[in-house]
C-alpha atoms as a PDB file:
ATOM      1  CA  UNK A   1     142.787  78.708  23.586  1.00  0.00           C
ATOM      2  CA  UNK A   2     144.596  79.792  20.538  1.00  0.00           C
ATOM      3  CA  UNK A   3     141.872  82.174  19.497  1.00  0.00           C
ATOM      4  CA  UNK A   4     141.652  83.252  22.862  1.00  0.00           C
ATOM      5  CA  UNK A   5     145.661  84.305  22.489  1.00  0.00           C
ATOM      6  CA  UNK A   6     145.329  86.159  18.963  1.00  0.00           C
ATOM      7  CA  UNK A   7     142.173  88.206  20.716  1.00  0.00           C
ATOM      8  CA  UNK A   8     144.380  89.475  23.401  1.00  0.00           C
ATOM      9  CA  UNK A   9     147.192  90.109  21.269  1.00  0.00           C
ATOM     10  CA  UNK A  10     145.141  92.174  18.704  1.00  0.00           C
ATOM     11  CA  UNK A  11     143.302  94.269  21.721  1.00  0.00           C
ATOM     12  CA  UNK A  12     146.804  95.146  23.222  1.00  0.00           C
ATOM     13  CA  UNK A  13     147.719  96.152  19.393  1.00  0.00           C
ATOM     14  CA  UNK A  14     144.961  97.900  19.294  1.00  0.00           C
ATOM     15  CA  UNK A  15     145.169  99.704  22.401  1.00  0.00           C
ATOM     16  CA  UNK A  16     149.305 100.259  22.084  1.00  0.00           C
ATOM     17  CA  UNK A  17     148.206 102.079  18.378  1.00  0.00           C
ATOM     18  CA  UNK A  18     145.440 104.493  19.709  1.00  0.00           C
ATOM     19  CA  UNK A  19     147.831 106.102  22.902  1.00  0.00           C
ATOM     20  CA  UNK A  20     150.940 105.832  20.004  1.00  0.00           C
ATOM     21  CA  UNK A  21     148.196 108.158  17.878  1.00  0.00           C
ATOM     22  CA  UNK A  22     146.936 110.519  20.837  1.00  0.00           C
ATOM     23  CA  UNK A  23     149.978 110.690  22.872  1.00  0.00           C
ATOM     24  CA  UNK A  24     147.637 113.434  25.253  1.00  0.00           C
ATOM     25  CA  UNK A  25     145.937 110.144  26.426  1.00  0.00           C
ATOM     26  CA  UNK A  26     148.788 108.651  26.964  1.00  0.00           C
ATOM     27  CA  UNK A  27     150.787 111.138  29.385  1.00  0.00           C
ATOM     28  CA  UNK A  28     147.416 111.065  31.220  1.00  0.00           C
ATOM     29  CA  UNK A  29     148.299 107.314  31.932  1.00  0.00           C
ATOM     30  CA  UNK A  30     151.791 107.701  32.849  1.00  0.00           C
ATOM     31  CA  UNK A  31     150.839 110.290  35.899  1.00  0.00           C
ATOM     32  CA  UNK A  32     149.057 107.775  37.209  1.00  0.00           C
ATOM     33  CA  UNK A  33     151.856 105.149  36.553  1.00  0.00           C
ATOM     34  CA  UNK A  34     154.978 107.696  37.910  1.00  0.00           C
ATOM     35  CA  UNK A  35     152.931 108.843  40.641  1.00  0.00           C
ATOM     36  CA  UNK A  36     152.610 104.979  41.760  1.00  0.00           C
ATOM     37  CA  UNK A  37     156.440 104.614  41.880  1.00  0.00           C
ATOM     38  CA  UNK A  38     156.633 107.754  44.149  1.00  0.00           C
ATOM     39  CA  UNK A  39     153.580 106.457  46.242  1.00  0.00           C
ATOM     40  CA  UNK A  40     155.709 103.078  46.100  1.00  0.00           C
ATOM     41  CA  UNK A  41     159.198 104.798  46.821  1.00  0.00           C
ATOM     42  CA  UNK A  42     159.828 102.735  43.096  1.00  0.00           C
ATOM     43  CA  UNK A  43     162.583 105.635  42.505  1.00  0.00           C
ATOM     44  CA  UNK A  44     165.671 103.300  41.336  1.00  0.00           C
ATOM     45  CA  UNK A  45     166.464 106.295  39.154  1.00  0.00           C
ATOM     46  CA  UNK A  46     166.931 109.155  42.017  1.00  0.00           C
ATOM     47  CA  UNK A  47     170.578 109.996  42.704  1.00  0.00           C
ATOM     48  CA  UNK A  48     169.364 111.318  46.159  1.00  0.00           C
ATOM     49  CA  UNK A  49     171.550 114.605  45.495  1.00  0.00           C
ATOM     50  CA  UNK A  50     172.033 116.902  42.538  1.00  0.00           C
ATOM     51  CA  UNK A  51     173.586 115.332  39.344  1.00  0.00           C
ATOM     52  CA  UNK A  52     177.085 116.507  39.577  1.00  0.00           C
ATOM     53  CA  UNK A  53     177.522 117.986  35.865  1.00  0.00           C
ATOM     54  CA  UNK A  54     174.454 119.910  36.300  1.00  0.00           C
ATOM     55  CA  UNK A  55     176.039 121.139  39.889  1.00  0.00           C
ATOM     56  CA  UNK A  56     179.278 121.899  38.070  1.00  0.00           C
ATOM     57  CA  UNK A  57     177.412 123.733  35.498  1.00  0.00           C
ATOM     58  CA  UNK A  58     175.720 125.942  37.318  1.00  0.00           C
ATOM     59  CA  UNK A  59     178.339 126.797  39.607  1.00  0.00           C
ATOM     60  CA  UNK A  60     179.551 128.510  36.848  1.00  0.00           C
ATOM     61  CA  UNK A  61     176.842 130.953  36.870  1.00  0.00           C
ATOM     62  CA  UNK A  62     176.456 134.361  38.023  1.00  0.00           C
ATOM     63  CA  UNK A  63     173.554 135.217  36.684  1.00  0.00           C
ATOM     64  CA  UNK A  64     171.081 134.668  39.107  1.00  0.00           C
ATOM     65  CA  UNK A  65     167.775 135.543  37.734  1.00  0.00           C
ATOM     66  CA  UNK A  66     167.738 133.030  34.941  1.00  0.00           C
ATOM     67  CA  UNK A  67     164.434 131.839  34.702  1.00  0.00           C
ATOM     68  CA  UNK A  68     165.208 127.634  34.555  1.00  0.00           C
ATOM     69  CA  UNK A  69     162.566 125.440  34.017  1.00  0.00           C
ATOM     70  CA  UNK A  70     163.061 121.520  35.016  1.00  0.00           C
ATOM     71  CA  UNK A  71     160.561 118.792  33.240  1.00  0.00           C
ATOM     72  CA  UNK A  72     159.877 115.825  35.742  1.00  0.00           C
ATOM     73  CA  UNK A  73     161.442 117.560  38.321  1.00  0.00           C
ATOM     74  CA  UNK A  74     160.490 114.012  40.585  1.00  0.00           C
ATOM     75  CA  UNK A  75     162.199 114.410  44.083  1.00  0.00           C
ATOM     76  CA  UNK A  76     164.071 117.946  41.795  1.00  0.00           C
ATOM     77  CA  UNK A  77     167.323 117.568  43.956  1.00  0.00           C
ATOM     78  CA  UNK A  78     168.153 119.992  41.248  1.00  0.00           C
ATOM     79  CA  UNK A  79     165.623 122.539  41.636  1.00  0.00           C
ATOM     80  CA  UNK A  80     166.695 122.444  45.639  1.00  0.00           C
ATOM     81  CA  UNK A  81     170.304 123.020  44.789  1.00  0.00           C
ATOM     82  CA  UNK A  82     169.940 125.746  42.209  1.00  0.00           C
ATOM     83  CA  UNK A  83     167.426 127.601  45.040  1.00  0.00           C
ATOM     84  CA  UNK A  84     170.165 126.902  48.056  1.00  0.00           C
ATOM     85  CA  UNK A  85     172.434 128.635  45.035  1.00  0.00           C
ATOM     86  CA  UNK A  86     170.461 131.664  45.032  1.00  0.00           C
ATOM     87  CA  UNK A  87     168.694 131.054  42.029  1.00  0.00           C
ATOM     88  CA  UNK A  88     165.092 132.346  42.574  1.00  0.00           C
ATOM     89  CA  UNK A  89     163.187 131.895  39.157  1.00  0.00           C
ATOM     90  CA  UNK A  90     163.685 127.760  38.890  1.00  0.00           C
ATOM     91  CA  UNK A  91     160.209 126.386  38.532  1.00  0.00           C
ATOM     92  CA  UNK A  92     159.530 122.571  38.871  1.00  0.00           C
ATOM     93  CA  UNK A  93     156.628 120.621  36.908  1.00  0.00           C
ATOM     94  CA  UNK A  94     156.216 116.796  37.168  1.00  0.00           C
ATOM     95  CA  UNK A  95     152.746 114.693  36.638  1.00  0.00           C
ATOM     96  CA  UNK A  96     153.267 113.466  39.823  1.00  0.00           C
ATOM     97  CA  UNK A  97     151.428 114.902  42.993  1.00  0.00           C
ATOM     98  CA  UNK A  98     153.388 113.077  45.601  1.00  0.00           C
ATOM     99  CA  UNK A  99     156.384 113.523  43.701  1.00  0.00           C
ATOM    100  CA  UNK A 100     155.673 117.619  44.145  1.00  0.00           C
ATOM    101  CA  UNK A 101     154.134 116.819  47.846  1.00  0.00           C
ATOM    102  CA  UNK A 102     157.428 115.081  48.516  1.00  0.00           C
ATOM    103  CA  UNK A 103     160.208 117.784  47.468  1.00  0.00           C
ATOM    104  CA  UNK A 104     158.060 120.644  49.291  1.00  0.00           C
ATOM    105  CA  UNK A 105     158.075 118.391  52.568  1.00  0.00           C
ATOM    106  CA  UNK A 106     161.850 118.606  52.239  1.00  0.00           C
ATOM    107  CA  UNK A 107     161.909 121.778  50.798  1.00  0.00           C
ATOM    108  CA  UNK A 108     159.534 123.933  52.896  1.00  0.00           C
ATOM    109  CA  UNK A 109     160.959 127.538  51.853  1.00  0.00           C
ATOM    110  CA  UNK A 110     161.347 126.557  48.093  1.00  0.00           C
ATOM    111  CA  UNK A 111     157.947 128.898  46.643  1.00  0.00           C
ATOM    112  CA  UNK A 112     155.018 127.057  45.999  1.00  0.00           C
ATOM    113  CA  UNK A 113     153.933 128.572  42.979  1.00  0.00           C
ATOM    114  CA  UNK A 114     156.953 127.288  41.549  1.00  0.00           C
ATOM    115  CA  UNK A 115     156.061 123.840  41.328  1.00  0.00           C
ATOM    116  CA  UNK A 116     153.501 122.341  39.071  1.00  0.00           C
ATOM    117  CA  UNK A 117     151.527 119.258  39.164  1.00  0.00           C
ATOM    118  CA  UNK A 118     150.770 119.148  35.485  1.00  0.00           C
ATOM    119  CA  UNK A 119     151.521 118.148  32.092  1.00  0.00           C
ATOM    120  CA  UNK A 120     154.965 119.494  30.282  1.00  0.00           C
ATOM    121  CA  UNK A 121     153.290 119.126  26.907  1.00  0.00           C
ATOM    122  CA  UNK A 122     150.554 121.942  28.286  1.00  0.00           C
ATOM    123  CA  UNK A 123     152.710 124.314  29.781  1.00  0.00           C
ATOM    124  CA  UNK A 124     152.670 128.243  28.121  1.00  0.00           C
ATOM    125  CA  UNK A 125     155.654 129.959  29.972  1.00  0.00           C
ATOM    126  CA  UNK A 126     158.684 131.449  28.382  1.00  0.00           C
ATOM    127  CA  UNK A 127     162.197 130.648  29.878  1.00  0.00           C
ATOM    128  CA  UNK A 128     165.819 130.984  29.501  1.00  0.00           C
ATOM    129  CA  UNK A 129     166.672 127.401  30.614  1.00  0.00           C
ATOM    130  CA  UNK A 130     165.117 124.009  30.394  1.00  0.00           C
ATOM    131  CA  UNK A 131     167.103 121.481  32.775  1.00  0.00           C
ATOM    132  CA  UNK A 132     167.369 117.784  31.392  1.00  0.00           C
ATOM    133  CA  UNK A 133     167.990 115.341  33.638  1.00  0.00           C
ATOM    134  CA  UNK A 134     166.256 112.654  33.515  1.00  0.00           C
ATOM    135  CA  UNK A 135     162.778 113.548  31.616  1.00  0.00           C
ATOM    136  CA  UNK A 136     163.704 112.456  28.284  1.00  0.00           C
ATOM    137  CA  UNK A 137     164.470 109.175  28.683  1.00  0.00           C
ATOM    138  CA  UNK A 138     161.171 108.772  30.585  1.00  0.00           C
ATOM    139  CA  UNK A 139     159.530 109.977  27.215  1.00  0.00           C
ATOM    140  CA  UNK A 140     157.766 107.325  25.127  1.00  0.00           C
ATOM    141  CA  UNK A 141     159.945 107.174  22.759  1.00  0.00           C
ATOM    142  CA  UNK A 142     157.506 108.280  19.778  1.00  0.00           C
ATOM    143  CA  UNK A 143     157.130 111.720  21.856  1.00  0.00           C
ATOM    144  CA  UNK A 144     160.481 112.954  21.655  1.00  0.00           C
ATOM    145  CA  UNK A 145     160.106 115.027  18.643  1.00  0.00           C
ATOM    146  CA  UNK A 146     157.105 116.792  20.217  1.00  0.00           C
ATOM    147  CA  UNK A 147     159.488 117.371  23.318  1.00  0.00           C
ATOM    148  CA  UNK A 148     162.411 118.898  20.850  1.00  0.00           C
ATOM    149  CA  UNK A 149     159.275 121.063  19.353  1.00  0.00           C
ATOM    150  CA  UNK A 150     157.775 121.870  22.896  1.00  0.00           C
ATOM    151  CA  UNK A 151     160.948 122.640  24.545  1.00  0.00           C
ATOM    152  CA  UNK A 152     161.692 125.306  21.577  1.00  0.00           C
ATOM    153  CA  UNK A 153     158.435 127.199  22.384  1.00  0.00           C
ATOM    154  CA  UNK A 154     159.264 127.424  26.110  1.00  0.00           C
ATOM    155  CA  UNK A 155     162.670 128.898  25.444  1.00  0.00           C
ATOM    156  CA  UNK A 156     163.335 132.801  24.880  1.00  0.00           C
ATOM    157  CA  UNK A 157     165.635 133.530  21.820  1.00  0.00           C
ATOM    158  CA  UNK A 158     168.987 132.368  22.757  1.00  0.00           C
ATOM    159  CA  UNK A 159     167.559 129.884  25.116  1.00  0.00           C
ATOM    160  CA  UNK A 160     169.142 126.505  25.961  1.00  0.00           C
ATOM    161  CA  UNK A 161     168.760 123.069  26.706  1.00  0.00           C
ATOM    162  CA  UNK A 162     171.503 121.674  29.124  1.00  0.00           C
ATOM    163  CA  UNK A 163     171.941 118.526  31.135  1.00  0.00           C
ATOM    164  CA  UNK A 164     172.633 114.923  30.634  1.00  0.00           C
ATOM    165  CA  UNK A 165     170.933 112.139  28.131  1.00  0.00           C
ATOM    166  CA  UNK A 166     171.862 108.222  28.403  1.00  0.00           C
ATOM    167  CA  UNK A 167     173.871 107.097  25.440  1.00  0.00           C
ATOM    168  CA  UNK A 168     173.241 103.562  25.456  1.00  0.00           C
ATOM    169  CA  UNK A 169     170.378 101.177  24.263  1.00  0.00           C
ATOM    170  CA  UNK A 170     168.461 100.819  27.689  1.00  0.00           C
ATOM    171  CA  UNK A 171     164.738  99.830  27.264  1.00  0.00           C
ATOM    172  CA  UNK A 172     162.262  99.432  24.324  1.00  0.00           C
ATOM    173  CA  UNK A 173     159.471  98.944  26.572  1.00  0.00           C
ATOM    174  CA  UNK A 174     159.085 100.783  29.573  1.00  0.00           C
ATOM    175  CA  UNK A 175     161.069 103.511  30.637  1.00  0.00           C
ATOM    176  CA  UNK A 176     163.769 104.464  30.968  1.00  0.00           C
ATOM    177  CA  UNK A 177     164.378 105.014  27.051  1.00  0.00           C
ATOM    178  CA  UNK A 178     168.131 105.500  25.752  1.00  0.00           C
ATOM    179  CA  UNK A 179     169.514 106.561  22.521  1.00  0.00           C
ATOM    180  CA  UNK A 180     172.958 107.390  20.769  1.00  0.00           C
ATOM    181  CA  UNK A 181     174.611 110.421  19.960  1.00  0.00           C
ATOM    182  CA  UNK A 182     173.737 110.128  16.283  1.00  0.00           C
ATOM    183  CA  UNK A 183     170.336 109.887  16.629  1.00  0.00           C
ATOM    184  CA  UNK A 184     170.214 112.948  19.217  1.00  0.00           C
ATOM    185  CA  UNK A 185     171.890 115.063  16.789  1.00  0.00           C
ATOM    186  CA  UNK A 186     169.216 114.201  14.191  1.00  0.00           C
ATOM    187  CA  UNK A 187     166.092 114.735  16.932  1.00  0.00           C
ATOM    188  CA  UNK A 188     167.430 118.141  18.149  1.00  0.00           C
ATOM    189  CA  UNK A 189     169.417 119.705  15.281  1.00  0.00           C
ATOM    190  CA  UNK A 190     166.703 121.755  13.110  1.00  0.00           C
ATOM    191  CA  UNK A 191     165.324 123.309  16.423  1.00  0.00           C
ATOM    192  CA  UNK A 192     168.709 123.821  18.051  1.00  0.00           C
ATOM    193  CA  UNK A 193     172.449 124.412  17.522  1.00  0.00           C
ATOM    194  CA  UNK A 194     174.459 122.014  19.310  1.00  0.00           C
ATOM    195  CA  UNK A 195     177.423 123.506  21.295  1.00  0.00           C
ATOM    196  CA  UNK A 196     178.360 120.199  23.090  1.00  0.00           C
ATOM    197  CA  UNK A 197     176.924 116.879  23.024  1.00  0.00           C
ATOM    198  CA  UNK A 198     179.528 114.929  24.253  1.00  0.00           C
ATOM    199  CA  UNK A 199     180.904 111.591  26.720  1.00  0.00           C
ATOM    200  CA  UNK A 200     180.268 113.317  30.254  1.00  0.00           C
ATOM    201  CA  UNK A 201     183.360 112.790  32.389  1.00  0.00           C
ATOM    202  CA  UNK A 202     181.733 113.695  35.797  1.00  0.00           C
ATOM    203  CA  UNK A 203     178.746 111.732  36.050  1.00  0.00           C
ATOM    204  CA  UNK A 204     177.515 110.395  39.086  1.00  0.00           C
ATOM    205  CA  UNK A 205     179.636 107.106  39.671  1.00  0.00           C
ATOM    206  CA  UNK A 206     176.407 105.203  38.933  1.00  0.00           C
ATOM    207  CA  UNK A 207     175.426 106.409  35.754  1.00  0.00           C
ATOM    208  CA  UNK A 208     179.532 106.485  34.351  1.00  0.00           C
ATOM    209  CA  UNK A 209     180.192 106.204  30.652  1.00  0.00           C
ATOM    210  CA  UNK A 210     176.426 105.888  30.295  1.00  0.00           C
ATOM    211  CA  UNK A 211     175.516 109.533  30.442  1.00  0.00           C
ATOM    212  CA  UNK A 212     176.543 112.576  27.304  1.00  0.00           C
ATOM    213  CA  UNK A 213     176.818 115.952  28.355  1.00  0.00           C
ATOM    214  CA  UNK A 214     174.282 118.678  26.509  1.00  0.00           C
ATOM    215  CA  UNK A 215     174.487 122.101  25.793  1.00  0.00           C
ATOM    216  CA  UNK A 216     172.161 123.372  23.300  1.00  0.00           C
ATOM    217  CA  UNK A 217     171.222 126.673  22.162  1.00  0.00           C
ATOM    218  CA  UNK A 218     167.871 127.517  20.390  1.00  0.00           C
ATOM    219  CA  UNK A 219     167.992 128.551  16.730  1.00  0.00           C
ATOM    220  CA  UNK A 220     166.598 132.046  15.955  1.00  0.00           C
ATOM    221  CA  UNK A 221     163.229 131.960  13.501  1.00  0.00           C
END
């Protein structure tokens, strides 16, 4: 029975190393795993409205034809805002179908080719926002500096990175993944310059004192 035990510990080793090494195999896991929860309604996570600093945020806006770009979108109560706003350019990409299927079945007028069903890490766009809210903490943890890299070659010069990041422990595990402040400012700060990364004071009253605030503005080459 023993040896039995060691086996099984040394194949899930052995399997956690190879997905840690080609992290490509292992986003094509998690689509099926998020599109379960969706298929499940397993959405603890989904605030059922727009995440009120983003809201705030953006209501501060006038340029409309930003072109905004939000990573696991999921149910994108974002995205639906922003295009009730006005803003016309917001595209949506999340590895789940039925999490896409779902937000056009509530968002009929919102334009298809705007949402993808597809992998962030693959995407070749150029934009002038990325939207965080949510996506990173989703990450596997040992991904997040190719998200930092990734997220730099999506933006245009002078592009940013704004939304919200947990800043407590959460998870080692399974997702959702948290962090600190300290170790944010280390991930993001040779790709970007920091303009706030700070204790968010309008969080949603379910994620208070848990969530910073981020504004961050890609460096120039």
């Amino acid at each position: 029975m023993e040896a039995v035990k060691k086996q099984l510990i040394h194949n899930l080793t052995t399997i956690i190393h190879y997905y840690q090494l080609h992290p490509e195999r292992n986003m094509k896991l998690d689509q099926e795993f998020w599109n379960d929860k969706y298929l499940e309604n397993d959405i603890g996570w989904d605030l059922k409205s727009v995440s009120p600093p983003i809201k705030q945020y953006f209501d501060q806006v006038d340029n409309k034809d930003l072109k905004i770009l939000i990573p696991g979108g999921g149910s994108s109560h974002e995205a639906e805002y922003l295009f009730s706003q006005g803003f016309k350019n917001v595209t949506v990409i999340d590895l789940s179908p039925e999490a896409i299927k779902s937000f056009l079945n509530r968002v009929p007028s919102f334009p298809k080719e705007n949402t993808l069903v597809g992998n962030f890490f693959e995407l070749k766009d150029q934009f002038d926002v990325i939207v965080e809210q949510t996506f990173f903490c989703a990450l596997n943890k040992e991904l997040r500096p190719t998200y930092v890299e990734a997220t730099a070659n999506l933006l245009v010069p002078k592009g940013k990175i704004i939304g919200v990041m947990f800043k407590l422990s959460l998870n080692e595990d399974h997702p959702p993944f948290g962090g600190s402040v300290e170790e944010y400012k280390a991930l993001f700060s040779p790709n970007f310059t920091i303009d706030t990364m700070d204790n968010c004071y309008n969080s949603h009253p379910s994620r208070d004192q848990k969530e910073v605030w981020v504004n961050m503005l890609k460096k120039q080459d």
